[in-house]
N, C-alpha and C. Protein backbone atom coordinates (compact mmCIF):
# COMPACT_ATOMS: atom_id res chain seq x y z
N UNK A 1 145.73 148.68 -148.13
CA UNK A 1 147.02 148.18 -147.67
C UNK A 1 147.28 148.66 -146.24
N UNK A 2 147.46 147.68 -145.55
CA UNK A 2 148.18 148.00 -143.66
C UNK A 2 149.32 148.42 -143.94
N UNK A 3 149.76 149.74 -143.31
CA UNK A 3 151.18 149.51 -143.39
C UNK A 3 151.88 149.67 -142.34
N UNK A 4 152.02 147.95 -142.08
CA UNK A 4 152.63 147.81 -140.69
C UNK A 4 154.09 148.24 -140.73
N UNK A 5 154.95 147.33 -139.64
CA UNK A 5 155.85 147.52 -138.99
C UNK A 5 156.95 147.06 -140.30
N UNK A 6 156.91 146.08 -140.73
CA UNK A 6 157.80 145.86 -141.72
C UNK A 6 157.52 146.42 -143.04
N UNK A 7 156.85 147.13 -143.35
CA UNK A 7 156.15 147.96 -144.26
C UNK A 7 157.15 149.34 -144.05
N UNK A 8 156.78 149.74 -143.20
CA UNK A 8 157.67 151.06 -142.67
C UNK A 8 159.41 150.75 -142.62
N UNK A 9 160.04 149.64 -142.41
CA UNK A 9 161.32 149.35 -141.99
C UNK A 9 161.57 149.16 -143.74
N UNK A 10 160.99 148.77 -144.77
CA UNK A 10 161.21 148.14 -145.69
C UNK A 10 160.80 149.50 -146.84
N UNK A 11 160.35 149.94 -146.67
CA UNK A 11 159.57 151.05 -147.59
C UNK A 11 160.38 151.95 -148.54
N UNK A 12 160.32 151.94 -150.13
CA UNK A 12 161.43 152.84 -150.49
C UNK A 12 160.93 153.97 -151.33
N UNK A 13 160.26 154.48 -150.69
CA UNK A 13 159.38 155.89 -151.31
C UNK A 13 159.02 155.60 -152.57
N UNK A 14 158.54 154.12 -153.39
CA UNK A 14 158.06 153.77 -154.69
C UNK A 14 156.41 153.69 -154.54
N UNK A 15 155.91 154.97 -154.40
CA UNK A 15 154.39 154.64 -154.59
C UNK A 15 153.84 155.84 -154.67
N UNK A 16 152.34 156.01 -155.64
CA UNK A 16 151.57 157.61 -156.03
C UNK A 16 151.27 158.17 -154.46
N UNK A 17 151.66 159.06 -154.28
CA UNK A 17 150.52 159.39 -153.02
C UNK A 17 149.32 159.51 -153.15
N UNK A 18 148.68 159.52 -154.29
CA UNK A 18 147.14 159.55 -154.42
C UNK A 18 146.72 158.09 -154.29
N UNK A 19 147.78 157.13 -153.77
CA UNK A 19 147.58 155.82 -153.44
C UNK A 19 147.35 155.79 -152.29
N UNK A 20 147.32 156.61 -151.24
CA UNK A 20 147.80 156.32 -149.81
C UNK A 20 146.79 156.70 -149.20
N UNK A 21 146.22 156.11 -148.42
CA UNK A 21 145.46 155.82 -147.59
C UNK A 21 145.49 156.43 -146.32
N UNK A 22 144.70 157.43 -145.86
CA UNK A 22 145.15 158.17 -144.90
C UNK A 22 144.95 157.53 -143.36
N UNK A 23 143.55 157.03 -143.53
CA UNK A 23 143.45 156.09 -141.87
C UNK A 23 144.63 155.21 -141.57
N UNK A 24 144.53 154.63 -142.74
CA UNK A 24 146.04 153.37 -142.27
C UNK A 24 147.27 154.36 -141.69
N UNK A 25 147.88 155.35 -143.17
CA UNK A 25 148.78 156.13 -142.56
C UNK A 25 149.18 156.13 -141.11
N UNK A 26 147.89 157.27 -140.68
CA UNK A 26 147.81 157.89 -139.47
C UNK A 26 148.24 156.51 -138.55
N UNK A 27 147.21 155.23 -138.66
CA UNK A 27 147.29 154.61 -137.20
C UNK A 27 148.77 154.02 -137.16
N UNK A 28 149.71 153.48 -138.37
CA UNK A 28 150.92 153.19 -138.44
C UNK A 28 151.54 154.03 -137.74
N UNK A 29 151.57 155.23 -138.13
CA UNK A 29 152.76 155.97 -137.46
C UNK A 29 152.34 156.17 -136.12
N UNK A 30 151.02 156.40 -135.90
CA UNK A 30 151.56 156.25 -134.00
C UNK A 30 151.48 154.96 -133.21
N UNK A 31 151.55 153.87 -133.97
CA UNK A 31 151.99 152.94 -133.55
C UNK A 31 153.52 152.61 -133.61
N UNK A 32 153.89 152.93 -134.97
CA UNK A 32 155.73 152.76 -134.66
C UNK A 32 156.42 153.80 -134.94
N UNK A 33 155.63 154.74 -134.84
CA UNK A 33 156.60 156.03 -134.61
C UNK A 33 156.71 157.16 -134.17
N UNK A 34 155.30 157.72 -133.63
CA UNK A 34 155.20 158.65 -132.90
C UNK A 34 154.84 158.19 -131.18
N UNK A 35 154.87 159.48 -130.71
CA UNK A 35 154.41 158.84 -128.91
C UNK A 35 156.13 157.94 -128.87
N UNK A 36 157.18 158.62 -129.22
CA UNK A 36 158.52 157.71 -129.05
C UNK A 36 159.39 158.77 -128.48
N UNK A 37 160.07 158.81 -127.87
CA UNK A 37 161.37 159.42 -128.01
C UNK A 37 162.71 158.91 -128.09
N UNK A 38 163.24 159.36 -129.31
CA UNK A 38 164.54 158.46 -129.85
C UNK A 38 165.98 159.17 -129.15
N UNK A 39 166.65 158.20 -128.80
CA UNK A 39 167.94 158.36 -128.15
C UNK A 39 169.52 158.15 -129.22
N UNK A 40 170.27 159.35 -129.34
CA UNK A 40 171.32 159.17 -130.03
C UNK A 40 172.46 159.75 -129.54
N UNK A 41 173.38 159.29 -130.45
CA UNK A 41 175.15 160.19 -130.01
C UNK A 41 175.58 160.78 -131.59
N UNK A 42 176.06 161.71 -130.96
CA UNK A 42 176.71 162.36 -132.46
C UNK A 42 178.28 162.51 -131.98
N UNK A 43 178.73 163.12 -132.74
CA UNK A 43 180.32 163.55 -133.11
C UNK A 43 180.14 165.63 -132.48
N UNK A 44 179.41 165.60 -132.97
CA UNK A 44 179.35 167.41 -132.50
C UNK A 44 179.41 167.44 -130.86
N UNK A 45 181.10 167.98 -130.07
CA UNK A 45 180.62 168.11 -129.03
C UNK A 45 179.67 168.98 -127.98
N UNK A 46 179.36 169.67 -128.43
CA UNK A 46 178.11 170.57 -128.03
C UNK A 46 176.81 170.15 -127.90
N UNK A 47 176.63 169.06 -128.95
CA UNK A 47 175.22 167.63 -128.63
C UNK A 47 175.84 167.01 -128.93
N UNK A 48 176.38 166.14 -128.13
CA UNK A 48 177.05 164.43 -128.43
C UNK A 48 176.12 163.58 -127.91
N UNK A 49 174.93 164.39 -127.15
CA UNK A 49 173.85 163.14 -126.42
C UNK A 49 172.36 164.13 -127.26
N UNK A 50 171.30 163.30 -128.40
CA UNK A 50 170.55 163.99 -128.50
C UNK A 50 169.43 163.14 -128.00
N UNK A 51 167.95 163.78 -128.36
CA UNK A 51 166.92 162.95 -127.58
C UNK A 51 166.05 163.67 -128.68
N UNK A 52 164.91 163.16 -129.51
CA UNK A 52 164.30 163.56 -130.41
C UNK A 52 162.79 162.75 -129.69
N UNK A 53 162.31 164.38 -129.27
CA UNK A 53 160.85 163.53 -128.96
C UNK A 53 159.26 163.92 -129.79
N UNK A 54 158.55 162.76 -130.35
CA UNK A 54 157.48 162.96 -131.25
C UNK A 54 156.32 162.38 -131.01
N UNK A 55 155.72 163.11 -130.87
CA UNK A 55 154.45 163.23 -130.58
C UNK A 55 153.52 162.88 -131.26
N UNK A 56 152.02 162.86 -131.17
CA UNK A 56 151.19 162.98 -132.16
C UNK A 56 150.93 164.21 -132.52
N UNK A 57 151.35 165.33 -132.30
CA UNK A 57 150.75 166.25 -132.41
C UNK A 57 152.21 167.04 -133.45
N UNK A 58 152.92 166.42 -133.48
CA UNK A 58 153.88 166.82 -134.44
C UNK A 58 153.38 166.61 -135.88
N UNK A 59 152.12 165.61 -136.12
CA UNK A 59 151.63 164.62 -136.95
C UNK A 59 151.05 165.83 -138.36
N UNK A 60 150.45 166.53 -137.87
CA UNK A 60 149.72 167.32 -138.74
C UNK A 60 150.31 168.47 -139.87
N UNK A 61 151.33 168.80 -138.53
CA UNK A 61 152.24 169.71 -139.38
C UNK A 61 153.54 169.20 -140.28
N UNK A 62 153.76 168.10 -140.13
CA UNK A 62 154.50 167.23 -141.14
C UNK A 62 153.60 167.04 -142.45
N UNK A 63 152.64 166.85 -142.56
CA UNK A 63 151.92 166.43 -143.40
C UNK A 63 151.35 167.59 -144.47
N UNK A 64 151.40 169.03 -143.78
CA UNK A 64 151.46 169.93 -144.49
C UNK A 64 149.18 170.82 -144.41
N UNK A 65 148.98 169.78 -142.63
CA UNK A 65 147.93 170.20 -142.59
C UNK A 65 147.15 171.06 -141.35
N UNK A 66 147.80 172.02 -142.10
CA UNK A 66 148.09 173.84 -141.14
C UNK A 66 147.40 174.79 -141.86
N UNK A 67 146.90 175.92 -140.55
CA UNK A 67 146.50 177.07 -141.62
C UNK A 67 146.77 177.62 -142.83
N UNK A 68 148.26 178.06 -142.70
CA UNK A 68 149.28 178.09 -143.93
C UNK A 68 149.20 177.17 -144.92
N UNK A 69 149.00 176.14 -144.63
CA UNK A 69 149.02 174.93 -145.63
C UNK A 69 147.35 174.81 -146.33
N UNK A 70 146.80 174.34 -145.58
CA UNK A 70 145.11 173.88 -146.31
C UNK A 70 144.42 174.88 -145.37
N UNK A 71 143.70 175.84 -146.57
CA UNK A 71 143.22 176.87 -146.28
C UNK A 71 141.40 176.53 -145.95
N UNK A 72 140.94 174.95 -145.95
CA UNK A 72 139.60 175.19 -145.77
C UNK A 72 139.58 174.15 -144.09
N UNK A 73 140.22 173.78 -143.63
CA UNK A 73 139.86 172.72 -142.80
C UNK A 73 139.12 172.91 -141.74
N UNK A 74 138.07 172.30 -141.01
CA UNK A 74 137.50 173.02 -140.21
C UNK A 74 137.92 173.01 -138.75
N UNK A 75 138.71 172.53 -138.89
CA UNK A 75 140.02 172.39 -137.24
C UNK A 75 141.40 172.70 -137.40
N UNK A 76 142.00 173.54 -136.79
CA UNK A 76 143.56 173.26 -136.73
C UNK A 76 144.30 172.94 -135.35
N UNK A 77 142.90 172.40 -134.56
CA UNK A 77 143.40 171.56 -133.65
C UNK A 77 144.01 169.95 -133.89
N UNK A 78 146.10 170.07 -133.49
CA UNK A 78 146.37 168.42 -133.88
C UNK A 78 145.54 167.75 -133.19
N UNK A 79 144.94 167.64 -131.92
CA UNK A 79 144.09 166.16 -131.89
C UNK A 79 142.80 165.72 -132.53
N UNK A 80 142.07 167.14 -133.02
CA UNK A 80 141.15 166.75 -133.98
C UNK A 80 141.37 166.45 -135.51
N UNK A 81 142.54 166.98 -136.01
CA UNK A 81 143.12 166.71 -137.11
C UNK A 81 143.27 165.04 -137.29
N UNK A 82 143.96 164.60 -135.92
CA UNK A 82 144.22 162.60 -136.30
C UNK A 82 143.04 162.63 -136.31
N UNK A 83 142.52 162.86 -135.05
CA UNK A 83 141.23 162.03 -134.80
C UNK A 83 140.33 162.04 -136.53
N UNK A 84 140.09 163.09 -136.80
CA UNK A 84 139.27 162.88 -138.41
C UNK A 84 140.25 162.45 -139.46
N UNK A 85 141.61 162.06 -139.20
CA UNK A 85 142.13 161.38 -140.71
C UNK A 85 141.86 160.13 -140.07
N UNK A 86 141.84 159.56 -138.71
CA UNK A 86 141.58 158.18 -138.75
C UNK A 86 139.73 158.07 -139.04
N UNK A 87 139.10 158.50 -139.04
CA UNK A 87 137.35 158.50 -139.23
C UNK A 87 136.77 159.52 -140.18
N UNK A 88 137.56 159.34 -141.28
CA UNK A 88 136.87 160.26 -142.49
C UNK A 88 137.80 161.10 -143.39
N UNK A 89 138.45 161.40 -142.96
CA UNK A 89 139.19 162.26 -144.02
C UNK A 89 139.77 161.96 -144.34
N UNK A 90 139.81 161.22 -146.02
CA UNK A 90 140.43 160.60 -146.53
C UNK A 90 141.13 161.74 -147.34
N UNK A 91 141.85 161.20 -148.54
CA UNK A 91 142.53 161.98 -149.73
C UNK A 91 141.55 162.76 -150.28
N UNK A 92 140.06 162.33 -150.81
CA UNK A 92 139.14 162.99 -151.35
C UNK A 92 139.02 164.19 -151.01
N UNK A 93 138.66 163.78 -149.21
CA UNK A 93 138.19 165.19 -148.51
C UNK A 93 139.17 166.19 -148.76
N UNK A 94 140.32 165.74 -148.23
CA UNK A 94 141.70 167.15 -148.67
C UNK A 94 141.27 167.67 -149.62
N UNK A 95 141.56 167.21 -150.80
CA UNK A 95 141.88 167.39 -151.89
C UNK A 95 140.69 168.50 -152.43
N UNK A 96 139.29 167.75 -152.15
CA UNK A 96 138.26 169.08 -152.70
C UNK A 96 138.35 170.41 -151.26
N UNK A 97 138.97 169.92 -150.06
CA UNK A 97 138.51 171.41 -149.78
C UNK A 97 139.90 172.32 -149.84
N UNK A 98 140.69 172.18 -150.36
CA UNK A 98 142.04 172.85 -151.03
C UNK A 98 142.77 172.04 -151.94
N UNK A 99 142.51 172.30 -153.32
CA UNK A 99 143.34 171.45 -154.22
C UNK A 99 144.59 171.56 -154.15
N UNK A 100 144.91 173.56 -154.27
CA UNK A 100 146.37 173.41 -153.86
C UNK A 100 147.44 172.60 -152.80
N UNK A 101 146.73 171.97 -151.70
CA UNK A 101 147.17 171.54 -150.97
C UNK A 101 147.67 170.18 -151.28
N UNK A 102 146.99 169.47 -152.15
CA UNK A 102 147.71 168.15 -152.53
C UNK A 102 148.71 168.35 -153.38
N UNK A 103 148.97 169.54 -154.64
CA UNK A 103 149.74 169.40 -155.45
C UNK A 103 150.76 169.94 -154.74
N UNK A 104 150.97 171.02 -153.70
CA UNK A 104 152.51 171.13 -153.08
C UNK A 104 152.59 170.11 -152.21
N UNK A 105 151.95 169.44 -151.39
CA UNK A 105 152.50 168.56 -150.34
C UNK A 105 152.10 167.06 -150.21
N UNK A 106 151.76 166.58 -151.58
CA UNK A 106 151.57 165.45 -152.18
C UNK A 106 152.76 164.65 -151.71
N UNK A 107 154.11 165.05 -151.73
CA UNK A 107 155.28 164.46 -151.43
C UNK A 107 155.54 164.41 -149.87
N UNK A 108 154.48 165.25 -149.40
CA UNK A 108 155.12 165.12 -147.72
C UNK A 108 154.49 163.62 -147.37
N UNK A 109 153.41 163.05 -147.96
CA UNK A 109 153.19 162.00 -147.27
C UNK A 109 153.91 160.81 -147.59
N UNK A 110 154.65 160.83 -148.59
CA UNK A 110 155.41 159.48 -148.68
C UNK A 110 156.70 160.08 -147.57
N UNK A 111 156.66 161.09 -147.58
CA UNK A 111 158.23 161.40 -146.96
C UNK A 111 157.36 161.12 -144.88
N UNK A 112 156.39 161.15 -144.53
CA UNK A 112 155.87 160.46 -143.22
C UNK A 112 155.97 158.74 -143.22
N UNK A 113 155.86 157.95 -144.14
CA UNK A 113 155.73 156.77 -144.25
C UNK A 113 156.88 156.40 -144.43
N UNK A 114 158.01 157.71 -144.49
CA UNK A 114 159.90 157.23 -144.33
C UNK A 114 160.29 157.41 -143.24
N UNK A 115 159.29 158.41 -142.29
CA UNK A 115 159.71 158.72 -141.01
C UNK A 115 160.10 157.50 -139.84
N UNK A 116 159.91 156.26 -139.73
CA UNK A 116 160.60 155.44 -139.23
C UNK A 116 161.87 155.50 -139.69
N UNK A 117 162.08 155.13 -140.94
CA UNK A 117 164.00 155.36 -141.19
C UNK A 117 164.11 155.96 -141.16
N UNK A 118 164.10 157.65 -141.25
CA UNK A 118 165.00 159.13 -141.10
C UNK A 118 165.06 158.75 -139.67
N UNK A 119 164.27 158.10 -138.50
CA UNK A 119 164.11 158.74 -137.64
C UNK A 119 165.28 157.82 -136.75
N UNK A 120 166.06 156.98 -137.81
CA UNK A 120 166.74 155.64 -137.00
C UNK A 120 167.33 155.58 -137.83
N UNK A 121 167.77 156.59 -138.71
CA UNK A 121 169.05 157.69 -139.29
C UNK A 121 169.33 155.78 -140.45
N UNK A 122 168.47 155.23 -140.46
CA UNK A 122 168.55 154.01 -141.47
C UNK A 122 168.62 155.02 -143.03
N UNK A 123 170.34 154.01 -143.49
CA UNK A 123 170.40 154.84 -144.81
C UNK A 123 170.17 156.53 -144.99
N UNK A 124 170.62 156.95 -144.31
CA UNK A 124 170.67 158.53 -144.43
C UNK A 124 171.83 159.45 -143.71
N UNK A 125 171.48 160.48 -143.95
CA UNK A 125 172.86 161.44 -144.16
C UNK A 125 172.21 162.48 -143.14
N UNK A 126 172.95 162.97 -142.33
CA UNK A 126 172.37 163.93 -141.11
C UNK A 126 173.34 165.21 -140.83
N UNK A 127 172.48 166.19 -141.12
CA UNK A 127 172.86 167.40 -141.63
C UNK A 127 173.27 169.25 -140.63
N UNK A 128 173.79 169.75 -140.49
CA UNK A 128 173.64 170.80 -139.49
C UNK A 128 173.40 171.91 -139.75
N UNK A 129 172.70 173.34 -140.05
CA UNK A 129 173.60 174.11 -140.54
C UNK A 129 173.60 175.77 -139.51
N UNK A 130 174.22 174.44 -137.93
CA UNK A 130 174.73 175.39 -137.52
C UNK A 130 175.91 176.89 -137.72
N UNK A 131 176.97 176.04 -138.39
CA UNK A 131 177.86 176.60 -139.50
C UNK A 131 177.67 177.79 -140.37
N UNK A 132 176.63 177.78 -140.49
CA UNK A 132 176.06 178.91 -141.38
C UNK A 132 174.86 179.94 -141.06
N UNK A 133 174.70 179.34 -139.92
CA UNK A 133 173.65 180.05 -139.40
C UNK A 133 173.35 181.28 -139.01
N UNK A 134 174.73 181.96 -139.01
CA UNK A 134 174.50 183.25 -139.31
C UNK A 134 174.95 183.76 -140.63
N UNK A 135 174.69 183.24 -141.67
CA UNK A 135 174.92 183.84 -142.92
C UNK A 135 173.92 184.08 -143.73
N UNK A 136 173.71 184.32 -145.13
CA UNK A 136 172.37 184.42 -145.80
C UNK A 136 172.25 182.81 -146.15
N UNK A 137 173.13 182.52 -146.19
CA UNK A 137 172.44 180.39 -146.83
C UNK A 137 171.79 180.47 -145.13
N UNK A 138 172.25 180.60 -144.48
CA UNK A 138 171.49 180.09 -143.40
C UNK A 138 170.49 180.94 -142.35
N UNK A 139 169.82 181.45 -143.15
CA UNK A 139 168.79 182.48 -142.78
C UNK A 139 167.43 181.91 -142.53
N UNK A 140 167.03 181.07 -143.41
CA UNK A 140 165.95 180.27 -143.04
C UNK A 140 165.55 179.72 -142.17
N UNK A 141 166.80 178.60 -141.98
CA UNK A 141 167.10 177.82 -140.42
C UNK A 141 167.25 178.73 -139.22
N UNK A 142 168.04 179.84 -139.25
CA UNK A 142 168.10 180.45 -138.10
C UNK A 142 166.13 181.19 -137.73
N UNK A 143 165.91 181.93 -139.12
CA UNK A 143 164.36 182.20 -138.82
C UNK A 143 163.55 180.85 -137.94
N UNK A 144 163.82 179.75 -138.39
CA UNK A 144 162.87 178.28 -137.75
C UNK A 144 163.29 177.45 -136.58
N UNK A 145 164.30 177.95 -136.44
CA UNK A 145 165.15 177.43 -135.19
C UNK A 145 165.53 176.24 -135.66
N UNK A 146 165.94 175.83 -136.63
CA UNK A 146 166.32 174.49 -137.11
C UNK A 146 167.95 174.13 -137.05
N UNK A 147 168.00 173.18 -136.00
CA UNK A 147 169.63 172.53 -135.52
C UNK A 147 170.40 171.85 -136.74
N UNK A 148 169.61 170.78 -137.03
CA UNK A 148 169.78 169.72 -137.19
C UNK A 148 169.00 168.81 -138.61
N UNK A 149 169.32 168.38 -139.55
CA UNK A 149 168.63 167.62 -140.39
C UNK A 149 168.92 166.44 -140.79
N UNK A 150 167.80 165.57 -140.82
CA UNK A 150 168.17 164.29 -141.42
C UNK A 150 167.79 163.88 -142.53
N UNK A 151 168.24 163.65 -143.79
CA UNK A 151 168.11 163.16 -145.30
C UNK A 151 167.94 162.00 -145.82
N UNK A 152 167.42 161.83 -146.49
CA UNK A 152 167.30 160.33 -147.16
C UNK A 152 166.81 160.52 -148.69
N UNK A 153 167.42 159.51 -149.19
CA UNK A 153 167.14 160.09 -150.80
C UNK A 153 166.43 158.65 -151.52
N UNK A 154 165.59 158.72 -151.64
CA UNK A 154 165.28 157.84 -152.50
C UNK A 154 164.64 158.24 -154.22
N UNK A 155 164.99 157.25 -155.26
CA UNK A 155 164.01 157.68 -156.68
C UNK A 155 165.32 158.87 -156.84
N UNK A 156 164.18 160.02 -156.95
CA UNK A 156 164.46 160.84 -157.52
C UNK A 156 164.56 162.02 -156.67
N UNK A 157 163.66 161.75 -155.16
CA UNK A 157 163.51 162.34 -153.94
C UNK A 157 164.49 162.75 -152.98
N UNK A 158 165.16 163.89 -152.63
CA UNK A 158 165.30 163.97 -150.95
C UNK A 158 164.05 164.36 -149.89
N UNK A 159 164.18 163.68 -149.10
CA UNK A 159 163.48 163.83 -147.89
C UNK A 159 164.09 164.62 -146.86
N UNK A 160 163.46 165.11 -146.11
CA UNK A 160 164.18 165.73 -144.97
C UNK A 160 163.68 166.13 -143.97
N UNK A 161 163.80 165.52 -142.91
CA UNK A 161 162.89 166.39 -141.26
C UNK A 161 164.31 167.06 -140.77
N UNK A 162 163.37 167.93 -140.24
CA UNK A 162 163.91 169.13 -140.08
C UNK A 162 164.01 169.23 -137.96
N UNK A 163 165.13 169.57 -137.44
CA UNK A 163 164.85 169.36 -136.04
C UNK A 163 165.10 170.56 -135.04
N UNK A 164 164.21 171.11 -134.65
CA UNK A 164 164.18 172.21 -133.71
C UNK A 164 163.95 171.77 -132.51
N UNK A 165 165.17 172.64 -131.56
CA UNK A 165 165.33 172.31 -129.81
C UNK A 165 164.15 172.67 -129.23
N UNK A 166 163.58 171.78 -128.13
CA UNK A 166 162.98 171.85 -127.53
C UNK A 166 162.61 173.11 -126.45
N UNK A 167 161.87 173.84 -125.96
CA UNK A 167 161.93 174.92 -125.12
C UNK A 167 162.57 174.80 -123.81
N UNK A 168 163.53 175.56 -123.61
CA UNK A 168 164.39 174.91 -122.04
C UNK A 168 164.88 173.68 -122.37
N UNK A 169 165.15 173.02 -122.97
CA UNK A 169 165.73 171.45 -122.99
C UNK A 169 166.51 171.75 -124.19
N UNK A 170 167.81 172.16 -123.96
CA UNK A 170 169.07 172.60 -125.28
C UNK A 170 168.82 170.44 -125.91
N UNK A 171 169.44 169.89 -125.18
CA UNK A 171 169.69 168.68 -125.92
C UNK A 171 168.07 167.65 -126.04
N UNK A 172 167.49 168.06 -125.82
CA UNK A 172 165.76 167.46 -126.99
C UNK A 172 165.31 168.27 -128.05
N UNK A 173 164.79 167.92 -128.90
CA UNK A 173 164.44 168.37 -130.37
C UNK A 173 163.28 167.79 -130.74
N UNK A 174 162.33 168.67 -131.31
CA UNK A 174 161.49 167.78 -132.07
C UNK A 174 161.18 168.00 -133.38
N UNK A 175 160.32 167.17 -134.55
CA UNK A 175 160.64 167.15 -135.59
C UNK A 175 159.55 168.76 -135.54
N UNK A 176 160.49 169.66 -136.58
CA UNK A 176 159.82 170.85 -136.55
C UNK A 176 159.18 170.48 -138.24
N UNK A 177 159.65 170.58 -139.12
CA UNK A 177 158.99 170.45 -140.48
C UNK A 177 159.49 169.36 -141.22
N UNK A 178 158.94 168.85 -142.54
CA UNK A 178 159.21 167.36 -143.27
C UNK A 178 159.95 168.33 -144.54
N UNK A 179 160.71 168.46 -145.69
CA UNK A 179 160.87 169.11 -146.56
C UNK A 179 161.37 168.21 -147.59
N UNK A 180 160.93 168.66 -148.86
CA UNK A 180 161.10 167.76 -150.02
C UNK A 180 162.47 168.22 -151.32
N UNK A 181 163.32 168.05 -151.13
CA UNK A 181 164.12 168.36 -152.26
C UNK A 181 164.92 170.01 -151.81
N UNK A 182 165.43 169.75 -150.49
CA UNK A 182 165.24 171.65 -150.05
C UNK A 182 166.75 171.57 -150.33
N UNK A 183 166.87 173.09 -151.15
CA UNK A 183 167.63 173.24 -151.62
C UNK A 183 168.68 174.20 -150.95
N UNK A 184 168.14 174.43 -149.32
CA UNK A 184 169.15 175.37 -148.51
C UNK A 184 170.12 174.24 -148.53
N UNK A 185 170.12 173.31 -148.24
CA UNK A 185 171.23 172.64 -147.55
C UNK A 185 172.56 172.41 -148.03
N UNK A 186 172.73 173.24 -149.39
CA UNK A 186 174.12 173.08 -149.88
C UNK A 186 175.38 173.07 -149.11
N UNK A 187 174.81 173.99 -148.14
CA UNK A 187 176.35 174.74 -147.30
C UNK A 187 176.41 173.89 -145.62
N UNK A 188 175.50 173.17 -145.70
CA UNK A 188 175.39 172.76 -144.25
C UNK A 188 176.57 172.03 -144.25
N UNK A 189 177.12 171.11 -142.75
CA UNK A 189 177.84 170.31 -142.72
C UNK A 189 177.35 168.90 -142.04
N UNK A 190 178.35 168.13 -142.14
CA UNK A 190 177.60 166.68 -142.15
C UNK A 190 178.24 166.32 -140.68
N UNK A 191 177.04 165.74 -139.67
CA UNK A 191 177.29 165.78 -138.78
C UNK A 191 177.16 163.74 -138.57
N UNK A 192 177.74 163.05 -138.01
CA UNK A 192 178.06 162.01 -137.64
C UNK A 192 176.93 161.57 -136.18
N UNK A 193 175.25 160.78 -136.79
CA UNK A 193 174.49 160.78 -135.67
C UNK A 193 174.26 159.14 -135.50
N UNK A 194 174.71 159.01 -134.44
CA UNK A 194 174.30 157.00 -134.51
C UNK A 194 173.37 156.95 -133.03
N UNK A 195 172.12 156.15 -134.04
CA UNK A 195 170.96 155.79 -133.22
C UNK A 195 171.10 155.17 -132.08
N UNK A 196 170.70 155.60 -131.11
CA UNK A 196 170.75 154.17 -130.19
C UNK A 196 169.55 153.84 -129.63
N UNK A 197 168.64 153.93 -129.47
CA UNK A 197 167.13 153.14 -128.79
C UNK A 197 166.09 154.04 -128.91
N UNK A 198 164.58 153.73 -129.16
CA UNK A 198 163.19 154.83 -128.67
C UNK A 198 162.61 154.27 -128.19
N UNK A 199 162.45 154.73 -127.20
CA UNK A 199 161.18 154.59 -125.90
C UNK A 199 160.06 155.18 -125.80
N UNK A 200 159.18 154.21 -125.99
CA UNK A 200 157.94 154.90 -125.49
C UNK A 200 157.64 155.81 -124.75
N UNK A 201 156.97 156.85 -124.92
CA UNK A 201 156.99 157.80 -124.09
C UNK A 201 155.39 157.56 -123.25
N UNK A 202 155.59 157.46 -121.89
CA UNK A 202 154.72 157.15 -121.19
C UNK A 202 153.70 158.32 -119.83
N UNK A 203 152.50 158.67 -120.78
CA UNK A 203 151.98 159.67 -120.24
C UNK A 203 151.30 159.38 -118.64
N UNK A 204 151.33 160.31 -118.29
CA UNK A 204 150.45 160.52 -117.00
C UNK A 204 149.23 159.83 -117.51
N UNK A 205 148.24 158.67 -116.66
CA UNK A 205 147.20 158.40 -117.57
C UNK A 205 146.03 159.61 -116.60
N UNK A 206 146.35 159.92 -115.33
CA UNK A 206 144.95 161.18 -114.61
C UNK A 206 145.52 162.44 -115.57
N UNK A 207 145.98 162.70 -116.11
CA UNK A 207 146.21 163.68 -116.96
C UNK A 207 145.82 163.51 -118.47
N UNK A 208 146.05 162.50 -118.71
CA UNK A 208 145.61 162.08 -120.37
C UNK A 208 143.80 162.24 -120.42
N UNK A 209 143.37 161.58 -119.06
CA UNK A 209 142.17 161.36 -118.76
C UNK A 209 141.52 162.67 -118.47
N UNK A 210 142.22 163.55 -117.97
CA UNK A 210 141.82 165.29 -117.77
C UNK A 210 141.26 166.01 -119.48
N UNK A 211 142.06 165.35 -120.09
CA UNK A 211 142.16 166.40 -121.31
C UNK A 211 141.04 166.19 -122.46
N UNK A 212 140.21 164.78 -122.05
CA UNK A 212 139.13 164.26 -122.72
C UNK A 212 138.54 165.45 -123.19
């Protein structure tokens, strides 16, 4: 299965992840959703202008494929990470060289194939818990530097990317982690975020060409 552009806009987290196909995955999302940076307004005046920028290299650690996470991989470099889910590393491969790794983060990959709608706040609920951030509910977030969250619930599922400020750039964020059913967020408050456009983000190409 391709899962294009209306695939992603249409998608309601109804499928096994041991269905999913990792090459397709991968090339979908950096076709309509990574390499973007998304432009919004909120209600919080402290960020009333945000800018959420994603990369490919945000790609790996959403997916839950990190040292911490899959303990056999033979890279934890993100550009070699795409590069081998688009040319070989399918579900199989994961799966035999850390089993544990599919049974906790089996759910992160349907929750990447939602990342077009969280990310264009389509049908979802967007979360802060600045509010609490210095308390014990909000100890986690303050440990991860996490601003900002966006939710979506489908089934039986919450989804959730998680958004940490950029270094020197208070109002850019990027997606710091994907989380499934997280149960800090009782105390957060609900922050009011309306999308407005993503732009391609357009690299230097004598620099892209440096890094071969």
């Amino acid at each position: 299965m391709a899962y294009d552009l209306e695939f992603l806009k249409n998608f309601d987290g109804n499928m096994l992840p041991s269905q999913i196909n990792m090459s397709e995955l991968i090339y979908a999302i950096e076709k309509h959703v990574s390499q973007f940076r998304y432009f919004y307004h909120s209600d919080n005046p402290k960020y009333s202008d945000l800018i959420i920028e994603f990369s490919n290299f945000n790609i790996p650690h959403l997916l839950g494929l990190s040292r911490y996470h899959h303990k056999t991989l033979p890279t934890y470099q993100a550009r070699e990470i795409i590069n081998n889910l688009k040319n070989g590393w399918d579900l199989d491969y994961l799966k035999k060289g850390d089993e544990q790794w599919f049974a906790e983060n089996q759910d992160k990959l349907i929750g990447v194939l939602l990342l077009y709608q969280l990310l264009r706040v389509q049908n979802c609920k967007v979360l802060t818990p600045l509010n609490i951030i210095n308390t014990s509910f909000g100890k986690r977030f303050k440990r991860d530097n996490v601003y900002f969250v966006i939710l979506k619930s489908t089934n039986d599922r919450e989804y959730t990317v998680e958004l940490a400020p950029m270094e020197n750039s208070p109002q850019k964020f990027i997606p710091k982690s994907l989380k499934i059913n997280d149960t800090h967020l009782q105390k957060c408050s609900e922050v009011s975020l309306t999308f407005l456009k993503a732009e391609r983000i357009k690299y230097d190409k004598k620099r892209k060409k440096g890094r071969k």
